[in-house]
C-alpha atoms as a PDB file:
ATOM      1  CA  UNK A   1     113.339 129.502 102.700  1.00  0.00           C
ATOM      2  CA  UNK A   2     116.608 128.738 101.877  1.00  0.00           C
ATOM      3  CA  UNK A   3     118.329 124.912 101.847  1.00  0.00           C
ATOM      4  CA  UNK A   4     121.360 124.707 104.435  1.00  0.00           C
ATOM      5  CA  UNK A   5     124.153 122.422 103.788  1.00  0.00           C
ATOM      6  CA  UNK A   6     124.227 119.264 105.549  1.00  0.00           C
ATOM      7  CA  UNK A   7     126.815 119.653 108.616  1.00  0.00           C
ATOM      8  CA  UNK A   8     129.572 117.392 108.524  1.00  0.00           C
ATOM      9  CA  UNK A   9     128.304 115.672 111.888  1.00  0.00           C
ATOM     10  CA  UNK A  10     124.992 115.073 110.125  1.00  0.00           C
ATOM     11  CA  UNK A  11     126.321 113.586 107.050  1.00  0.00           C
ATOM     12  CA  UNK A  12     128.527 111.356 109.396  1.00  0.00           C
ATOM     13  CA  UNK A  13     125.477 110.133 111.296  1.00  0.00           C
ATOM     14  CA  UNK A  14     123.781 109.604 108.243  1.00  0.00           C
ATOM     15  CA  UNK A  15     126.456 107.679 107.061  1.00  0.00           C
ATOM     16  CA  UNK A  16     126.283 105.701 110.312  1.00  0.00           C
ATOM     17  CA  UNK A  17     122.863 105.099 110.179  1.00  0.00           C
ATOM     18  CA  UNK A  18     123.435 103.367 106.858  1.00  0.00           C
ATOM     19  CA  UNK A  19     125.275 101.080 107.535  1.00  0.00           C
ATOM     20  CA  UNK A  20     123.743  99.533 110.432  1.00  0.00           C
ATOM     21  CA  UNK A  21     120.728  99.259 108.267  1.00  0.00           C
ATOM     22  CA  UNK A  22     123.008  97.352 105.543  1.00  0.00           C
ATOM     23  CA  UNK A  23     124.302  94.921 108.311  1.00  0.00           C
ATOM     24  CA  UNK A  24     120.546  94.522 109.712  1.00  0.00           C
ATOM     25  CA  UNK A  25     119.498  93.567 106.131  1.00  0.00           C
ATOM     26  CA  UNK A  26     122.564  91.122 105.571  1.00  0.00           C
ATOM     27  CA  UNK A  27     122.039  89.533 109.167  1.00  0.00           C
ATOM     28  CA  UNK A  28     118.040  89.130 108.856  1.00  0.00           C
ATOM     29  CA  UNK A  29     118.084  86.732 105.552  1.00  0.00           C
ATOM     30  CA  UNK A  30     119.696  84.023 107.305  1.00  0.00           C
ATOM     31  CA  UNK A  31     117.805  84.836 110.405  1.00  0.00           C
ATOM     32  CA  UNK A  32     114.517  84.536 108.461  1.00  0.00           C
ATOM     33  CA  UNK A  33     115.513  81.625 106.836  1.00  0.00           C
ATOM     34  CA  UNK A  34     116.811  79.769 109.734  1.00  0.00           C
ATOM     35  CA  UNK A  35     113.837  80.646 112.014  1.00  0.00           C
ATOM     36  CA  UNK A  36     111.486  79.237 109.452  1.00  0.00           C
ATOM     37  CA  UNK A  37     113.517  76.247 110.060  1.00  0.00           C
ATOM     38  CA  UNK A  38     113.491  76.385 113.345  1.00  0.00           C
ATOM     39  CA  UNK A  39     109.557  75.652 113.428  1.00  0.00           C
ATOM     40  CA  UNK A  40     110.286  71.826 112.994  1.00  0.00           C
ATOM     41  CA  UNK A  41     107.038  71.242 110.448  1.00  0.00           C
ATOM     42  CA  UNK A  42     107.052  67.589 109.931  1.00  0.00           C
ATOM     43  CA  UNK A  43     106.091  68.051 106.333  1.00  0.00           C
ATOM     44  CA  UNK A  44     109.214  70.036 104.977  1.00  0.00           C
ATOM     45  CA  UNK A  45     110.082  69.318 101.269  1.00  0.00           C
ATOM     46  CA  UNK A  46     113.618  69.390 102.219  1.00  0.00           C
ATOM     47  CA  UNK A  47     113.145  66.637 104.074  1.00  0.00           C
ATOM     48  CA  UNK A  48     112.420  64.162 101.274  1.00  0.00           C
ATOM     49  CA  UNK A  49     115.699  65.429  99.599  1.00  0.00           C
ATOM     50  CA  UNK A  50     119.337  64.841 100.481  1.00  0.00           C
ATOM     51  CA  UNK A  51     120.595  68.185  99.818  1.00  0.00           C
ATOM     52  CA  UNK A  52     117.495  70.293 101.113  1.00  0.00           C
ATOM     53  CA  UNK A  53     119.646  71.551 104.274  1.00  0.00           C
ATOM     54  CA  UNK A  54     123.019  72.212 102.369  1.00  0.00           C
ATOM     55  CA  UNK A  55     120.880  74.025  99.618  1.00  0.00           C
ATOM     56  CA  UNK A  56     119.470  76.262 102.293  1.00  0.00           C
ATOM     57  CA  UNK A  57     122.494  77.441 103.322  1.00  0.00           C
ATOM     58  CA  UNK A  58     123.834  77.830 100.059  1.00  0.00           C
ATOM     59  CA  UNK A  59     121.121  80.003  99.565  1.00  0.00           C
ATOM     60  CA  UNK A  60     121.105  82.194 103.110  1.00  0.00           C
ATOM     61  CA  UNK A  61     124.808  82.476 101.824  1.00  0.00           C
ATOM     62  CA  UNK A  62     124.569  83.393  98.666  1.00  0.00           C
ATOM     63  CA  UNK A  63     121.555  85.955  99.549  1.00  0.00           C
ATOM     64  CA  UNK A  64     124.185  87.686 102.214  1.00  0.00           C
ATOM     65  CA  UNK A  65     126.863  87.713 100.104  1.00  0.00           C
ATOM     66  CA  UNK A  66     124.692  89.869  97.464  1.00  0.00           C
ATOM     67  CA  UNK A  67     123.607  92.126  99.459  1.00  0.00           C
ATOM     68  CA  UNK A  68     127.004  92.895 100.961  1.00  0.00           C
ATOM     69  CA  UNK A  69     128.429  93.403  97.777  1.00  0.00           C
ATOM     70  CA  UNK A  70     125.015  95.818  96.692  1.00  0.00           C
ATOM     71  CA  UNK A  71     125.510  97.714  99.746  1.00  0.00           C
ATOM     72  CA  UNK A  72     129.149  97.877  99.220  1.00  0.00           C
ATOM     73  CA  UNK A  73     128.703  99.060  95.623  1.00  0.00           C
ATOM     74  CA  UNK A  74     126.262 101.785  96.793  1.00  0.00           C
ATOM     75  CA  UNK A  75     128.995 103.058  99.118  1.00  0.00           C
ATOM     76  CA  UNK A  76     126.849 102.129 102.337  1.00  0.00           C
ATOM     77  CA  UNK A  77     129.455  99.380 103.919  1.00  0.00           C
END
């Protein structure tokens, strides 16, 4: 059996489907993060420290702003 060529209107969906997956993978780090915080555990480490929260969302940023520039490198943003 011979391979077809991908129609254009499948390539474009494909294309679609990608990047909805990239912004689903840069939206749920934060979410992840912040619904962990969310749980209000009385014994936190960040709680002892004074830069536990600001550190957290240094990191949720920094996590998103790889993985836009990974998708965005692989062409899927």
């Amino acid at each position: 059996m011979l391979l077809q060529p991908v129609s254009t209107g499948q390539q474009r969906e494909g294309d679609n489907i990608k990047k909805i997956s990239a912004w689903a993978a840069i939206l749920f780090a934060p979410t992840l993060v912040g619904t962990i915080y969310g749980m209000n555990f009385d014994a936190m480490p960040e709680l002892n420290r004074t830069y536990g929260y600001p550190f957290a969302i240094g990191l949720m940023a920094l996590v998103c702003t790889s993985l836009y520039f990974i998708f965005k490198r692989r062409d899927w943003l």
